[in-house]
PDB file of N, CA and C in Angstrom:
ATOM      1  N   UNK A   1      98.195  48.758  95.255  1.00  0.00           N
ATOM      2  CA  UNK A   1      96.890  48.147  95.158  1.00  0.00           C
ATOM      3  C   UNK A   1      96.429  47.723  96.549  1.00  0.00           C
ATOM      4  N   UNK A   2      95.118  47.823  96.360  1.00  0.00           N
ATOM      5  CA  UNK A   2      94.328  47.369  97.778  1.00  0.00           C
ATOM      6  C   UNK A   2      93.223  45.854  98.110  1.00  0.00           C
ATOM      7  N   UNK A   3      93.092  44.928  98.899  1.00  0.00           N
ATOM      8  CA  UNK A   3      92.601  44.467  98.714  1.00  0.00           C
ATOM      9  C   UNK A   3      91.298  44.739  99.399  1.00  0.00           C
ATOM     10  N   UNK A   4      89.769  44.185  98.373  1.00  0.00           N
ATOM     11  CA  UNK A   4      88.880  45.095  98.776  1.00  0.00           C
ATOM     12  C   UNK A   4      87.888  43.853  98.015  1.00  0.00           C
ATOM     13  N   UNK A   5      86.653  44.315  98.351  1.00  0.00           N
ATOM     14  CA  UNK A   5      85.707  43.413  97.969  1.00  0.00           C
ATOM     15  C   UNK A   5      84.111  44.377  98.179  1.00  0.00           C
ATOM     16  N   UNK A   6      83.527  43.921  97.022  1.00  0.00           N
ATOM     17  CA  UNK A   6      82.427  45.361  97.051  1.00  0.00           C
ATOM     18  C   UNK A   6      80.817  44.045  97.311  1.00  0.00           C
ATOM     19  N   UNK A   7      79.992  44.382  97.908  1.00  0.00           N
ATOM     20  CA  UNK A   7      78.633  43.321  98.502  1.00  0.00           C
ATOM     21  C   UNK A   7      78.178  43.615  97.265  1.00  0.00           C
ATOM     22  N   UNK A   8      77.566  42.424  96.810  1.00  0.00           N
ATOM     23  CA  UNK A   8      76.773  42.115  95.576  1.00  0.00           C
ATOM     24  C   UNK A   8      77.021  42.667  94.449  1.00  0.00           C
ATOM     25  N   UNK A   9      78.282  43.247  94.151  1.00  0.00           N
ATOM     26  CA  UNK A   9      78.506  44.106  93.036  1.00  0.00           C
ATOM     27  C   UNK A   9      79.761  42.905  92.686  1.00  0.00           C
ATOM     28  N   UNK A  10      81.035  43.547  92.937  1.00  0.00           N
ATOM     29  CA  UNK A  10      82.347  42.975  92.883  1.00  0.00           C
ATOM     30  C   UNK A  10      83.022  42.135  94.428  1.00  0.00           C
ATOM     31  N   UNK A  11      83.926  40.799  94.682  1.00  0.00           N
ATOM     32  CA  UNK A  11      83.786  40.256  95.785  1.00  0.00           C
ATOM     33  C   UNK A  11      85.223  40.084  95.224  1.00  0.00           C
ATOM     34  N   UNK A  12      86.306  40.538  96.596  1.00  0.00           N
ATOM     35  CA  UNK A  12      87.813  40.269  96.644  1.00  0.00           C
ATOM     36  C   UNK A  12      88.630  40.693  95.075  1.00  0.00           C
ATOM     37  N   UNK A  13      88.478  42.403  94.981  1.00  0.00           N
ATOM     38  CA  UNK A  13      88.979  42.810  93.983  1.00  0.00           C
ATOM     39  C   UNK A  13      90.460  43.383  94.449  1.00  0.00           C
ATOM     40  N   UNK A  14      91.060  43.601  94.211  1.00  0.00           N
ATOM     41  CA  UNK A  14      92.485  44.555  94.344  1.00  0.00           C
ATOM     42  C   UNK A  14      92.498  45.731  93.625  1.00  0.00           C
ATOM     43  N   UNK A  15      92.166  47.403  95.014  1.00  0.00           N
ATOM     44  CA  UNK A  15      91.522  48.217  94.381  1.00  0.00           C
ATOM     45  C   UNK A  15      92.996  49.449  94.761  1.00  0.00           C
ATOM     46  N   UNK A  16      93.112  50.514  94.027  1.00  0.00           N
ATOM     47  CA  UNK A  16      94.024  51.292  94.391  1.00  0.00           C
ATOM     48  C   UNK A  16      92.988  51.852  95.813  1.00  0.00           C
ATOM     49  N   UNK A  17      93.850  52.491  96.808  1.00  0.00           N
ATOM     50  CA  UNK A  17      93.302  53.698  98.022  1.00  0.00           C
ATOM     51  C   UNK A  17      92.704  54.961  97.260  1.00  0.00           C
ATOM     52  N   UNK A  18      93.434  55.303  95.856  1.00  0.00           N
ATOM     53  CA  UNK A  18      92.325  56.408  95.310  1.00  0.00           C
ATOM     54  C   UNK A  18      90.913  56.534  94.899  1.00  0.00           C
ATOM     55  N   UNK A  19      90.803  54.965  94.468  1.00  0.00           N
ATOM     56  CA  UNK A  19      89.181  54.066  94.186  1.00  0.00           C
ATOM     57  C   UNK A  19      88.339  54.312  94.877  1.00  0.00           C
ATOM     58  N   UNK A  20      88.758  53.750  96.010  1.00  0.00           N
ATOM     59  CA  UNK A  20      88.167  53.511  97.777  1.00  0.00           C
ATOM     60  C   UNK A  20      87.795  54.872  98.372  1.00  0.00           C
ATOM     61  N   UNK A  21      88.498  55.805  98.325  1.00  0.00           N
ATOM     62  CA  UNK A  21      88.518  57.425  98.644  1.00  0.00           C
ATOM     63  C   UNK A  21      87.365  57.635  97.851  1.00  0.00           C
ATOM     64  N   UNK A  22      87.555  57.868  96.317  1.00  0.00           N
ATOM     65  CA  UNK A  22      86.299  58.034  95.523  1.00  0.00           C
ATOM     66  C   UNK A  22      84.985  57.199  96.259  1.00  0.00           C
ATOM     67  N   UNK A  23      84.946  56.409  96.552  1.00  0.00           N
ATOM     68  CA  UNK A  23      83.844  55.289  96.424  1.00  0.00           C
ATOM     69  C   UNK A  23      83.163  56.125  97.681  1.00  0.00           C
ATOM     70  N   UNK A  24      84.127  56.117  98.922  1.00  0.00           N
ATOM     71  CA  UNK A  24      83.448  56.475 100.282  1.00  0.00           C
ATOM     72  C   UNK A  24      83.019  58.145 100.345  1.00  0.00           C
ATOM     73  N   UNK A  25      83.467  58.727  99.271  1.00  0.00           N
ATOM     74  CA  UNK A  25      83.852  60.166  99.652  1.00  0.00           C
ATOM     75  C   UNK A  25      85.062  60.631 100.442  1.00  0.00           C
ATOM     76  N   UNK A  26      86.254  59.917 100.762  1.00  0.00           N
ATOM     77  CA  UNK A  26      87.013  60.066 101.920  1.00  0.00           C
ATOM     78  C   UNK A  26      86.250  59.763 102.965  1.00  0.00           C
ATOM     79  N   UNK A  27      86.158  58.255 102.790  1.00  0.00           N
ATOM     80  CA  UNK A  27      85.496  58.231 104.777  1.00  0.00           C
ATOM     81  C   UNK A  27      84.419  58.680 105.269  1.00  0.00           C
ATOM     82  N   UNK A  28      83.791  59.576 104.040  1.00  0.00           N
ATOM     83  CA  UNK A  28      82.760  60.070 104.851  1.00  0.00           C
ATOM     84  C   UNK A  28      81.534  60.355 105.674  1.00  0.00           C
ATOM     85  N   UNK A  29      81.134  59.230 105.347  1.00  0.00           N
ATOM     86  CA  UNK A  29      79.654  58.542 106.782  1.00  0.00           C
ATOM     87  C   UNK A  29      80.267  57.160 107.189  1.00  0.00           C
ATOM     88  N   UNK A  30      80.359  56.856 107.961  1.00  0.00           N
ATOM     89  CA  UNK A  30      81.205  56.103 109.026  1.00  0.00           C
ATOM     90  C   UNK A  30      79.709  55.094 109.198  1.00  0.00           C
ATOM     91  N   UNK A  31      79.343  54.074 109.401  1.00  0.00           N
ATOM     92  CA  UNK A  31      78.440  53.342 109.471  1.00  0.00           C
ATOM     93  C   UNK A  31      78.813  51.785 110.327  1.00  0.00           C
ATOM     94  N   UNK A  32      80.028  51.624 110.895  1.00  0.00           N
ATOM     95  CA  UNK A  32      80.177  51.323 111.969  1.00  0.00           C
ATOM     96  C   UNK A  32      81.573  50.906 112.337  1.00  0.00           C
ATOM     97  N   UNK A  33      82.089  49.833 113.246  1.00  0.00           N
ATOM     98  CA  UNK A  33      83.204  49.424 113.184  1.00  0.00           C
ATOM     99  C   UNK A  33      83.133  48.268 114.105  1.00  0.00           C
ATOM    100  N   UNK A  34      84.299  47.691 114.444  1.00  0.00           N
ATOM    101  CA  UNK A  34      84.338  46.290 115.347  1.00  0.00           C
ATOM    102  C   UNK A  34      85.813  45.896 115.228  1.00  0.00           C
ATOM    103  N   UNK A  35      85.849  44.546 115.700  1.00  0.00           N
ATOM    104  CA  UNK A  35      87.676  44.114 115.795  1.00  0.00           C
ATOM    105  C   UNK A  35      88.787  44.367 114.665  1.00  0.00           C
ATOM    106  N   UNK A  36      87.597  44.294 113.635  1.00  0.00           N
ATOM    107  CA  UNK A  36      88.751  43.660 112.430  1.00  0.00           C
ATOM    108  C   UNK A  36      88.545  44.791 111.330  1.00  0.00           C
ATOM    109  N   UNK A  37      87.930  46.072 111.705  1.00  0.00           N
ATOM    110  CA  UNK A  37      88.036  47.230 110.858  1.00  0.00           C
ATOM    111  C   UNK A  37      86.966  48.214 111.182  1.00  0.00           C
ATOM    112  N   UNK A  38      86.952  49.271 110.485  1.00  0.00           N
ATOM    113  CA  UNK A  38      85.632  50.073 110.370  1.00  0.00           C
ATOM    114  C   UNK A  38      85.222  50.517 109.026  1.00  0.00           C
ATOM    115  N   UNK A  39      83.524  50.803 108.592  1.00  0.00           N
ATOM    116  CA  UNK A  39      83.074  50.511 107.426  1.00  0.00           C
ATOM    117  C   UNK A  39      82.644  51.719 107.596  1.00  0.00           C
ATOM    118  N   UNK A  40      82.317  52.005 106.555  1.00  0.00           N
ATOM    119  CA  UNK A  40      81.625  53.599 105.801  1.00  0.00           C
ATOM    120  C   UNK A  40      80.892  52.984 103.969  1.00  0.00           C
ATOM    121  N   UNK A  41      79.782  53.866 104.581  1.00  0.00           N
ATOM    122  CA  UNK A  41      78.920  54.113 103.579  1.00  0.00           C
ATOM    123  C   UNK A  41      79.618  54.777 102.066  1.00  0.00           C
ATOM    124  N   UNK A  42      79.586  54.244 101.341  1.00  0.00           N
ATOM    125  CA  UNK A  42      79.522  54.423  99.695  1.00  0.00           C
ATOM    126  C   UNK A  42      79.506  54.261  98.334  1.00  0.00           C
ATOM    127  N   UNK A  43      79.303  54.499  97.337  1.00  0.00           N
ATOM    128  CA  UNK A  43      79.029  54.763  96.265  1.00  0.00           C
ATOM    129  C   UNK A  43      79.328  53.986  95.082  1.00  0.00           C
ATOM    130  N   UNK A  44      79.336  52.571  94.623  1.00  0.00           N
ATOM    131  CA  UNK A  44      80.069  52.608  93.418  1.00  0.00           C
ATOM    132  C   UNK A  44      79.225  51.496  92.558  1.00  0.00           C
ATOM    133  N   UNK A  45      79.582  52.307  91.301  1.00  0.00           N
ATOM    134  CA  UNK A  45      78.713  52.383  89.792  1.00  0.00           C
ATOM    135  C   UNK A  45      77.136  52.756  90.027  1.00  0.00           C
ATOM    136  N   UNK A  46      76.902  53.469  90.949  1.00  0.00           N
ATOM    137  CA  UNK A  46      75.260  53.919  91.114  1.00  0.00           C
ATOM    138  C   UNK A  46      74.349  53.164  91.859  1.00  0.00           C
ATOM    139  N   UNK A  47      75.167  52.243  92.813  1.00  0.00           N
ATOM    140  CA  UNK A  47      74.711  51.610  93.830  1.00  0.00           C
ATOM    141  C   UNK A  47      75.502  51.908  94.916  1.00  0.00           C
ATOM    142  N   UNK A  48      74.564  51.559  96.009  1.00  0.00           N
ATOM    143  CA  UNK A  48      75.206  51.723  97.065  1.00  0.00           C
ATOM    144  C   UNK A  48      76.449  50.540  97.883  1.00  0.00           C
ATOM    145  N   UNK A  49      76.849  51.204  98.670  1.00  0.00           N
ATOM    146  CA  UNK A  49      78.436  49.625  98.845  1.00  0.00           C
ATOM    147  C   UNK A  49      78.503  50.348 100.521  1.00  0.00           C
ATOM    148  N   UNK A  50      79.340  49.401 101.060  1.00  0.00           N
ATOM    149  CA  UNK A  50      80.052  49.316 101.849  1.00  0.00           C
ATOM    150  C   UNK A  50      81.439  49.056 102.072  1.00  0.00           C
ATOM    151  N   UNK A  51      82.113  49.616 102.792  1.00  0.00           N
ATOM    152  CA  UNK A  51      83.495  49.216 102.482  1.00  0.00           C
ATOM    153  C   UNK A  51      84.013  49.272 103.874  1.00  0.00           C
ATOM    154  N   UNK A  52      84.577  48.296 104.085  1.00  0.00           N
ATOM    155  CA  UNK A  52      85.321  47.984 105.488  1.00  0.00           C
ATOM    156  C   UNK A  52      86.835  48.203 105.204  1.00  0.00           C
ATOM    157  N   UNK A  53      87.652  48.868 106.191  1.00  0.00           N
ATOM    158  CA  UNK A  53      88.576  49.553 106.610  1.00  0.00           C
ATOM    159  C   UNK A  53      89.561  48.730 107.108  1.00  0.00           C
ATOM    160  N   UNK A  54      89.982  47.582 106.837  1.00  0.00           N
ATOM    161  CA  UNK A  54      90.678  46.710 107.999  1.00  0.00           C
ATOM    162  C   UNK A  54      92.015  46.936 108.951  1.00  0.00           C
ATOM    163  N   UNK A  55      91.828  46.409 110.153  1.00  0.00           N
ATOM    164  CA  UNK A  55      92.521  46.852 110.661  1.00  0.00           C
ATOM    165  C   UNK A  55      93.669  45.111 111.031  1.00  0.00           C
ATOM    166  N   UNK A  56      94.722  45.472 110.777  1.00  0.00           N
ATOM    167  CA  UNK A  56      95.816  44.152 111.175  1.00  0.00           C
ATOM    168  C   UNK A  56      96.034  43.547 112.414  1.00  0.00           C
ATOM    169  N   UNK A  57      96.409  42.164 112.033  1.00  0.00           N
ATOM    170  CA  UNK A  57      96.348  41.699 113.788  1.00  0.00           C
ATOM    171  C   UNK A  57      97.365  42.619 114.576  1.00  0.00           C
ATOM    172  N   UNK A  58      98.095  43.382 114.348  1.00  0.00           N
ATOM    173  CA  UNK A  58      99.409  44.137 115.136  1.00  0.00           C
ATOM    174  C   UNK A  58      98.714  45.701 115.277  1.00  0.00           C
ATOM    175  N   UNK A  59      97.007  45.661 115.055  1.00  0.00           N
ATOM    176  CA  UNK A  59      96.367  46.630 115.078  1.00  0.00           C
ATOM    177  C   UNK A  59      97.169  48.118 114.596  1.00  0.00           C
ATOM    178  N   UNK A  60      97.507  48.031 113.432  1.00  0.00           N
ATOM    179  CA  UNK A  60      98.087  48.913 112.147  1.00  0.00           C
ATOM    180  C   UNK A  60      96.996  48.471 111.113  1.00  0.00           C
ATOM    181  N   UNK A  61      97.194  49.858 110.675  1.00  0.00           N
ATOM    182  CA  UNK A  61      96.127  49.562 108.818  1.00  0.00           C
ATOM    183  C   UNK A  61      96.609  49.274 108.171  1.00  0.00           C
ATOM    184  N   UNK A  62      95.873  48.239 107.253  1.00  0.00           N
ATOM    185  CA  UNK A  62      96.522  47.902 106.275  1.00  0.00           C
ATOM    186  C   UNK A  62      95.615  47.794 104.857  1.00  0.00           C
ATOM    187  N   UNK A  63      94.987  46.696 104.712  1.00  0.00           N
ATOM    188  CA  UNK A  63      94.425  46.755 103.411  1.00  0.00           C
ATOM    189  C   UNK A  63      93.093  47.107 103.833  1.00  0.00           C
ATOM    190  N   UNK A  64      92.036  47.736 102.657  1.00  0.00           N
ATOM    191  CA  UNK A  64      90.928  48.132 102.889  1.00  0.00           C
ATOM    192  C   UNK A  64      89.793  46.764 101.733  1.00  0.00           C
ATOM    193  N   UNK A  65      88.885  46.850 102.268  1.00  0.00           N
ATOM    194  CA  UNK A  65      87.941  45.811 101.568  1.00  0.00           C
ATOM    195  C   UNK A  65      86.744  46.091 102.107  1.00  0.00           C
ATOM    196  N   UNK A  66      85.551  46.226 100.910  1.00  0.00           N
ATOM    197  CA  UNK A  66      84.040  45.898 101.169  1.00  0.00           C
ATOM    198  C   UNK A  66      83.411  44.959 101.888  1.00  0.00           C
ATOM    199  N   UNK A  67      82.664  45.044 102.022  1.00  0.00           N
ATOM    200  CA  UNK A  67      82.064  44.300 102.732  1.00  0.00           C
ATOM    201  C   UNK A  67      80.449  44.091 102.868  1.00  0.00           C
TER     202      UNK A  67
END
């Protein structure tokens, strides 16, 4: 499980990485990044989301979450 949080939909859910894959397309429009992860554009229940990528203080990936 992943921890993840979807803007105005769902906030700090625990989502599998197959969810998240679905949701973004795999990553697929990239819409920005910064210290503490990078976000991509996508999809879930027929709205649009965001989902941030986080990245760990030992700068390794780890959990993924909306944003």
């Amino acid at each position: 499980m992943v921890c993840a949080a979807i803007a105005l939909v769902v906030l700090h859910k625990k989502w599998r990485q197959n969810d998240l894959d679905n949701i973004t397309k795999g990553k697929h429009t990239k819409i920005g990044e910064g210290a503490f992860g990078e976000v991509y554009k996508g999809t879930y229940k027929d709205q649009q989301a965001a989902v941030k990528y986080s990245i760990a203080k030992s700068a390794k990936r780890t959990q993924n979450s909306f944003c």
